[in-house]
PDB file of N, CA and C in Angstrom:
ATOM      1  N   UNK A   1     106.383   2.160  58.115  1.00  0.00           N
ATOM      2  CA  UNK A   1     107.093   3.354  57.727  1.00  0.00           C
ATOM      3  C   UNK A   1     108.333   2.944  56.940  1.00  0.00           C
ATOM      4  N   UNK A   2     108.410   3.899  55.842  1.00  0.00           N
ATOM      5  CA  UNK A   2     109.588   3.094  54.937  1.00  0.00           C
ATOM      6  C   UNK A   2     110.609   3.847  55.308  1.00  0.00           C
ATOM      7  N   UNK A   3     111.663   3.211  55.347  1.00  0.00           N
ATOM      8  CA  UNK A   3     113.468   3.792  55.485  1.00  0.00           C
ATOM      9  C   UNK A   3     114.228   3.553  54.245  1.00  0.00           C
ATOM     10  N   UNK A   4     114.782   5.123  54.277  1.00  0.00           N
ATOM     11  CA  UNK A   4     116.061   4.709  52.992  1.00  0.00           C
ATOM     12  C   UNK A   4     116.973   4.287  53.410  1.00  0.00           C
ATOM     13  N   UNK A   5     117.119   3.482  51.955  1.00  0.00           N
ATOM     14  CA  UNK A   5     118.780   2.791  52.524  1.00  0.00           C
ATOM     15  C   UNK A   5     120.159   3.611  52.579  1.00  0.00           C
ATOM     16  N   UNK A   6     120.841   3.183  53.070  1.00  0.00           N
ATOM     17  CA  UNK A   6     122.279   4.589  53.563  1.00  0.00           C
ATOM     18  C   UNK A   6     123.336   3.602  52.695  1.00  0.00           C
ATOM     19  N   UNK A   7     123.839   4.275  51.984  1.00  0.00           N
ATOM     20  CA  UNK A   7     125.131   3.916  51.245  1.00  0.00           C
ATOM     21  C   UNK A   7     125.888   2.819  51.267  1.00  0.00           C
ATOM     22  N   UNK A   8     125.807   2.507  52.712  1.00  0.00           N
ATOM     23  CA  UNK A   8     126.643   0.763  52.850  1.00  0.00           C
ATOM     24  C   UNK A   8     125.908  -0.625  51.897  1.00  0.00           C
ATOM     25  N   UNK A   9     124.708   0.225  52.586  1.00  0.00           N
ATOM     26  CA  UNK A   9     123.990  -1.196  51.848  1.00  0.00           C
ATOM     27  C   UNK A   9     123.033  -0.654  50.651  1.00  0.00           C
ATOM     28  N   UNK A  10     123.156   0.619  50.374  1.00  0.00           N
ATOM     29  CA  UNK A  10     123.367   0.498  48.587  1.00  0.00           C
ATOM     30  C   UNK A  10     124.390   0.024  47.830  1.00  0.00           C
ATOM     31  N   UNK A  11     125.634  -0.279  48.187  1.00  0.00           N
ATOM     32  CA  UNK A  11     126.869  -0.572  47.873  1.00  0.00           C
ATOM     33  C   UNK A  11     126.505  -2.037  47.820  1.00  0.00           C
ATOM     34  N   UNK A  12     126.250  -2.720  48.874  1.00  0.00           N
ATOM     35  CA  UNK A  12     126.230  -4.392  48.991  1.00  0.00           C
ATOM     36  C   UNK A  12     124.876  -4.741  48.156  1.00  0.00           C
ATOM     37  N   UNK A  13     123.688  -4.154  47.741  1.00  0.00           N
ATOM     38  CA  UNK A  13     123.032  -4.208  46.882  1.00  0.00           C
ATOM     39  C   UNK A  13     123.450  -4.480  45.086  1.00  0.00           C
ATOM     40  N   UNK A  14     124.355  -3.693  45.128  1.00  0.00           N
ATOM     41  CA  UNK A  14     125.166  -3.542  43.915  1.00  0.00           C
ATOM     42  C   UNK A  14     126.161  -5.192  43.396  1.00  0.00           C
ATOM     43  N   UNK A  15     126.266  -4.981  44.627  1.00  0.00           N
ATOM     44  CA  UNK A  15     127.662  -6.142  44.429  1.00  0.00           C
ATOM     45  C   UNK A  15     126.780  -7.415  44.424  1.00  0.00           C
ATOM     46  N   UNK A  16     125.859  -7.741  45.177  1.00  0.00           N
ATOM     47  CA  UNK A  16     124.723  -8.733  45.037  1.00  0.00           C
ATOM     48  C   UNK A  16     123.751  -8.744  44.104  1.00  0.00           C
ATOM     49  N   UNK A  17     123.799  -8.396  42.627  1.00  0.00           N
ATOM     50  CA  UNK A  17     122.694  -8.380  41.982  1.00  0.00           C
ATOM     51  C   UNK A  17     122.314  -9.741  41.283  1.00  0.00           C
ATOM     52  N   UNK A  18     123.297 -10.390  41.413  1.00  0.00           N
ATOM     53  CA  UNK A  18     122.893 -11.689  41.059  1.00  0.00           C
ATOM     54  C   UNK A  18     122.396 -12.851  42.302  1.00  0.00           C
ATOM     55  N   UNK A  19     122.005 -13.973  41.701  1.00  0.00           N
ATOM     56  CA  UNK A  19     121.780 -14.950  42.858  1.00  0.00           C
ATOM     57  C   UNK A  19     123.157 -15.718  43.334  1.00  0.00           C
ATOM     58  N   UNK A  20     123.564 -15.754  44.892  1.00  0.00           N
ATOM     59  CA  UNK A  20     123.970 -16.024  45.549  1.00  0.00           C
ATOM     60  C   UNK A  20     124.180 -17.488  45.698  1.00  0.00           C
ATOM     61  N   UNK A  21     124.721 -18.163  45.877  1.00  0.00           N
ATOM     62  CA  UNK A  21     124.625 -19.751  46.649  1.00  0.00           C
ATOM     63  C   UNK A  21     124.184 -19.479  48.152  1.00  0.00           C
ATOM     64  N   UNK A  22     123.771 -20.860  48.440  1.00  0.00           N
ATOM     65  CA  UNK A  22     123.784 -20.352  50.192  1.00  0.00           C
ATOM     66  C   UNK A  22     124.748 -20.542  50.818  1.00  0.00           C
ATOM     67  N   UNK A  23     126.099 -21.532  50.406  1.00  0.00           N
ATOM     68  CA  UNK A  23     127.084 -20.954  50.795  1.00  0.00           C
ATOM     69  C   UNK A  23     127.944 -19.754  50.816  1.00  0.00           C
ATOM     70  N   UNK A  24     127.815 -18.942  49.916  1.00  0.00           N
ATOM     71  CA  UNK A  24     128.236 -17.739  49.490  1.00  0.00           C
ATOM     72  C   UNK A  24     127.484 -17.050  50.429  1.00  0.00           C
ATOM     73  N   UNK A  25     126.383 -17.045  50.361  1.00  0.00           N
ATOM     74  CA  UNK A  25     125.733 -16.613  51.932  1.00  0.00           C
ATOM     75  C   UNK A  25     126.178 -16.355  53.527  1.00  0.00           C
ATOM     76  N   UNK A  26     126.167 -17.430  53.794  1.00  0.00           N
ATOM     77  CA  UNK A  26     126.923 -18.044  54.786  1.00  0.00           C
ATOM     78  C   UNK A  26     128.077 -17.281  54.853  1.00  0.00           C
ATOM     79  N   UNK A  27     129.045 -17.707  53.688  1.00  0.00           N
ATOM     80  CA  UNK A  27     130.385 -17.090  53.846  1.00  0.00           C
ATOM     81  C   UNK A  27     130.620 -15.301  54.177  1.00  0.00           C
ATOM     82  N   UNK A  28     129.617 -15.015  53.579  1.00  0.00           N
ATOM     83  CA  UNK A  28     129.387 -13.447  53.500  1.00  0.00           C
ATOM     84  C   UNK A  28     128.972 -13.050  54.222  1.00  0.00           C
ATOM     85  N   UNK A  29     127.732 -13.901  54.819  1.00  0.00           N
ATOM     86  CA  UNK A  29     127.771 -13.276  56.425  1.00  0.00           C
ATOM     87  C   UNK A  29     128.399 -13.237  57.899  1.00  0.00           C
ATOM     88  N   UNK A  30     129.205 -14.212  57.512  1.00  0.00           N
ATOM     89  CA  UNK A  30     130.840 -14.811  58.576  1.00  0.00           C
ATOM     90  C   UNK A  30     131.359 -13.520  58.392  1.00  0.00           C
ATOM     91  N   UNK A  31     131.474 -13.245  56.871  1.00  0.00           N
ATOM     92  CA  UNK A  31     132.950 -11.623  56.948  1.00  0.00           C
ATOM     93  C   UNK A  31     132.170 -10.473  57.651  1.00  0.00           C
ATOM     94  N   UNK A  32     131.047 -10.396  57.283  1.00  0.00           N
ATOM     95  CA  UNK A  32     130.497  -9.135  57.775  1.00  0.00           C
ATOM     96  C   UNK A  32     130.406  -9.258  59.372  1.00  0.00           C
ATOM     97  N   UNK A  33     129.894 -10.399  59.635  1.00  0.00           N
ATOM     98  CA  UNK A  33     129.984 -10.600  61.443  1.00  0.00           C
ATOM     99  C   UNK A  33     131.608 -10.437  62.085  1.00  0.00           C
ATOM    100  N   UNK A  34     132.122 -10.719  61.684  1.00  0.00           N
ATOM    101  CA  UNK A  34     133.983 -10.829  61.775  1.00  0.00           C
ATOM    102  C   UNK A  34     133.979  -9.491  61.822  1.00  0.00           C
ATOM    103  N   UNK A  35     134.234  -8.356  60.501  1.00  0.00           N
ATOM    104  CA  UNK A  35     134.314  -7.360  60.106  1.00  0.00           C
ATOM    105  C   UNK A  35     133.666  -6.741  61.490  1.00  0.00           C
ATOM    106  N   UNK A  36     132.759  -6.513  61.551  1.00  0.00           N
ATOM    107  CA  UNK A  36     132.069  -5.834  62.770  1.00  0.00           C
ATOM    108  C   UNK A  36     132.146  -6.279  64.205  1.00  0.00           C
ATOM    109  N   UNK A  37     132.946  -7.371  64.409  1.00  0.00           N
ATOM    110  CA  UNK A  37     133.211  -7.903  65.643  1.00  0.00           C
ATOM    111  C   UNK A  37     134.498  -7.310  65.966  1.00  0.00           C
ATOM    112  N   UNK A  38     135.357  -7.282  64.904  1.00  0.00           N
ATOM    113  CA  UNK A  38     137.084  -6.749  64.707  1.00  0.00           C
ATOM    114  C   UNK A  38     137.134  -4.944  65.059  1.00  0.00           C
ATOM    115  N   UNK A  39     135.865  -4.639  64.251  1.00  0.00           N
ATOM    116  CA  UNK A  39     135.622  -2.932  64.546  1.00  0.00           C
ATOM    117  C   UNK A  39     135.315  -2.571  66.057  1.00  0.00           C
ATOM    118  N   UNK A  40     134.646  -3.255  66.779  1.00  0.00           N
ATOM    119  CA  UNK A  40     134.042  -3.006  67.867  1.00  0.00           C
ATOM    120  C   UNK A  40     135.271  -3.130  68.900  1.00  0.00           C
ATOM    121  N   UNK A  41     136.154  -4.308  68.676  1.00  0.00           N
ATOM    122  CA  UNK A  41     137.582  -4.361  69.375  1.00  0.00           C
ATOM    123  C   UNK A  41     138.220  -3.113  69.660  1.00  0.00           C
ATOM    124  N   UNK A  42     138.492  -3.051  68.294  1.00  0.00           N
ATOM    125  CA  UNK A  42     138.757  -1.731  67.688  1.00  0.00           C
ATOM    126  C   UNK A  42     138.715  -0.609  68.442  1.00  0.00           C
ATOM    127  N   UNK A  43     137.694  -0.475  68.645  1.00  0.00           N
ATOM    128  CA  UNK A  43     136.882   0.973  69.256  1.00  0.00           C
ATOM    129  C   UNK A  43     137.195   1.090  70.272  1.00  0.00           C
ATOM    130  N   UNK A  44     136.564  -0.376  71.507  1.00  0.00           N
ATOM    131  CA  UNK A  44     136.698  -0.817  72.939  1.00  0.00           C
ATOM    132  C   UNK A  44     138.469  -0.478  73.059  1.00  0.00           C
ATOM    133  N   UNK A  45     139.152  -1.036  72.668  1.00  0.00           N
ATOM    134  CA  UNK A  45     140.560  -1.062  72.807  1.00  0.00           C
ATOM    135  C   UNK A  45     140.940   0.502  72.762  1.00  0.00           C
ATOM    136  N   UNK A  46     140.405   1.245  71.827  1.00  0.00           N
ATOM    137  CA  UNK A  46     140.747   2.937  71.651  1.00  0.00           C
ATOM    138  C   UNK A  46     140.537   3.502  73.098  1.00  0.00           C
ATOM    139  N   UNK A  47     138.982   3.161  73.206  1.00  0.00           N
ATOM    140  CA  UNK A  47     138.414   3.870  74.758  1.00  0.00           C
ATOM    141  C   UNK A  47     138.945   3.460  75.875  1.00  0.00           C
ATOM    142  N   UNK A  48     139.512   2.266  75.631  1.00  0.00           N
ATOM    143  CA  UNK A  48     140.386   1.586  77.059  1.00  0.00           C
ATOM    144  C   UNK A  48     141.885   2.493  77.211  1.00  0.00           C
ATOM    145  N   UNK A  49     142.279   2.484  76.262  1.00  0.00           N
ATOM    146  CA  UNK A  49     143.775   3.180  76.176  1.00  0.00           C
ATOM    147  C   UNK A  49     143.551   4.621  76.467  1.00  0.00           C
ATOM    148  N   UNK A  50     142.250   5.124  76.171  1.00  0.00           N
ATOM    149  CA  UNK A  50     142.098   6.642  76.273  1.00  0.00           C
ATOM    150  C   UNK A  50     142.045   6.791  77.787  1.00  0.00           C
ATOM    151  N   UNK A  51     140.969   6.094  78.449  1.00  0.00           N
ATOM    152  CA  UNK A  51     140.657   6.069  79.933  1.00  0.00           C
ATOM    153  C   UNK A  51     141.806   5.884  80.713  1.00  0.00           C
ATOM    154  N   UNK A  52     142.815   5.020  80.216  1.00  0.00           N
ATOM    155  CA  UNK A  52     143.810   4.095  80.863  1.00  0.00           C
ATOM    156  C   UNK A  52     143.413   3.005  81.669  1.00  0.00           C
ATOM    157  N   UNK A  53     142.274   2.436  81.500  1.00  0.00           N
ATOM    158  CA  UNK A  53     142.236   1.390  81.834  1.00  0.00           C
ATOM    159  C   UNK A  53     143.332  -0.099  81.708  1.00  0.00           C
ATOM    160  N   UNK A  54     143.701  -0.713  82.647  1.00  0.00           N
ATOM    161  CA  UNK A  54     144.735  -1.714  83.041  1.00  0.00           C
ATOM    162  C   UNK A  54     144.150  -2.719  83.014  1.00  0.00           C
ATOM    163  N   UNK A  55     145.419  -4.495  82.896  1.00  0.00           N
ATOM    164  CA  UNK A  55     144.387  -5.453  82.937  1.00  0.00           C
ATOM    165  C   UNK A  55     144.189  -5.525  84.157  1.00  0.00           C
ATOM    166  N   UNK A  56     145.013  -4.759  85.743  1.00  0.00           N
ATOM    167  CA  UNK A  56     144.679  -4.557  87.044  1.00  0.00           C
ATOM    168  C   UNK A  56     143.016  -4.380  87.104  1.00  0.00           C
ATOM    169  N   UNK A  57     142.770  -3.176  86.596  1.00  0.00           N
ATOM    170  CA  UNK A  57     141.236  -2.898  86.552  1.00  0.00           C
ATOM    171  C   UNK A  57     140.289  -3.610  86.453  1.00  0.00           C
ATOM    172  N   UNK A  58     140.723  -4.384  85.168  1.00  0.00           N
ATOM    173  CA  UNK A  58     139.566  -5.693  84.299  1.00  0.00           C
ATOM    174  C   UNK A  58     139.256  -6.343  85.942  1.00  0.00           C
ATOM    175  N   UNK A  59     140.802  -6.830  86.457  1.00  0.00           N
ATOM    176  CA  UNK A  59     140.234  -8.197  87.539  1.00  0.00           C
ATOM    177  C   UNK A  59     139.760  -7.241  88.797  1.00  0.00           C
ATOM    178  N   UNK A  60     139.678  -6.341  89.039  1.00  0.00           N
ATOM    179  CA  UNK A  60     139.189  -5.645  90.387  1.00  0.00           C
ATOM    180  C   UNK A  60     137.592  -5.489  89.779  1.00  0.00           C
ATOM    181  N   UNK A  61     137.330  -5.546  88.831  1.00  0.00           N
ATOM    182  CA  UNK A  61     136.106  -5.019  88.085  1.00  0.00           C
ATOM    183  C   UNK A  61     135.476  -6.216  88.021  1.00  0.00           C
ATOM    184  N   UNK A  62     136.159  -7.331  87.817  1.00  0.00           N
ATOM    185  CA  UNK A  62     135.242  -8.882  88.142  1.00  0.00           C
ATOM    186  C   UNK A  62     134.927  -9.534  89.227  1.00  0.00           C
ATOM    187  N   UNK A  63     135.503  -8.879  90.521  1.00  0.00           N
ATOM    188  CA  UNK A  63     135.276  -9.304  91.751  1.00  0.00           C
ATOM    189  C   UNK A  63     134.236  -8.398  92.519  1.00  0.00           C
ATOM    190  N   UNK A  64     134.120  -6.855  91.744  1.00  0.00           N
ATOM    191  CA  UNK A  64     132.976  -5.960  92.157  1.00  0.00           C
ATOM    192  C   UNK A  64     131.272  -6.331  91.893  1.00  0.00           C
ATOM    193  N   UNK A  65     130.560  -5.949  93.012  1.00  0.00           N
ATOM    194  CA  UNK A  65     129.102  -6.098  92.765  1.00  0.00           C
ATOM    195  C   UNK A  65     128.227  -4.756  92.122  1.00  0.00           C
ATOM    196  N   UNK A  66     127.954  -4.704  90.870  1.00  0.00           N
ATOM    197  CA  UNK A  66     127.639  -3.932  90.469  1.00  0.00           C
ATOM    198  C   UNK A  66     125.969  -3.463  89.929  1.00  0.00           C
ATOM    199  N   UNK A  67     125.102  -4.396  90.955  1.00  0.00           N
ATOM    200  CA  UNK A  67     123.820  -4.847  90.976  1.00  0.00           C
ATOM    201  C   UNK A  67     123.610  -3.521  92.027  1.00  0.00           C
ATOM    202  N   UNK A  68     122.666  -2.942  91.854  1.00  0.00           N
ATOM    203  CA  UNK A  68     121.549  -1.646  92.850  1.00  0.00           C
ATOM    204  C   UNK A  68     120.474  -2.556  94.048  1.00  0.00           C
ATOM    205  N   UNK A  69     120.766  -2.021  95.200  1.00  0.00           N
ATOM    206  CA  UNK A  69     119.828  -2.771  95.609  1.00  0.00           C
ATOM    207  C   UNK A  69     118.083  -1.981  95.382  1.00  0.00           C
ATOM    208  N   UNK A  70     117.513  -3.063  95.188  1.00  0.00           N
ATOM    209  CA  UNK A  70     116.053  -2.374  95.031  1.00  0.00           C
ATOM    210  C   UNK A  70     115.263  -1.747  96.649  1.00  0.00           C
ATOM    211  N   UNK A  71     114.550  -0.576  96.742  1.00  0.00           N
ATOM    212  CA  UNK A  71     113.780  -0.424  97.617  1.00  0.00           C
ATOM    213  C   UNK A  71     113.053  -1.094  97.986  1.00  0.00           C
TER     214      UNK A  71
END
């Protein structure tokens, strides 16, 4: 089943129309992994501050068992 592409990566299509090195590769896929590792902080950090979550919480939350026991 075919999917269209959504704007981001019609955009990075654009900017890639030539051939690449494979370092340029590499490098480009470091920013984009970064880029999206930095966003996700991002986000997590928003929802933490919204909840009010503390770094109290974090360590009460690492000493909890949070496994179901099975029937």
């Amino acid at each position: 089943m075919a999917t269209a592409l959504n704007d981001i990566q019609l955009e990075i299509l654009k900017l890639f129309r030539d051939d690449q090195s494979e370092q340029d590769l590499k490098e480009i896929k470091s920013l984009l992994i970064s880029y999206l590792a930095d966003k996700v902080t991002r986000e997590a950090d928003a929802a933490f501050d919204e909840k009010g979550y503390t770094g109290a919480i974090f360590e009460s939350w690492k000493k909890e068992h949070f496994r179901r026991q099975s029937h």
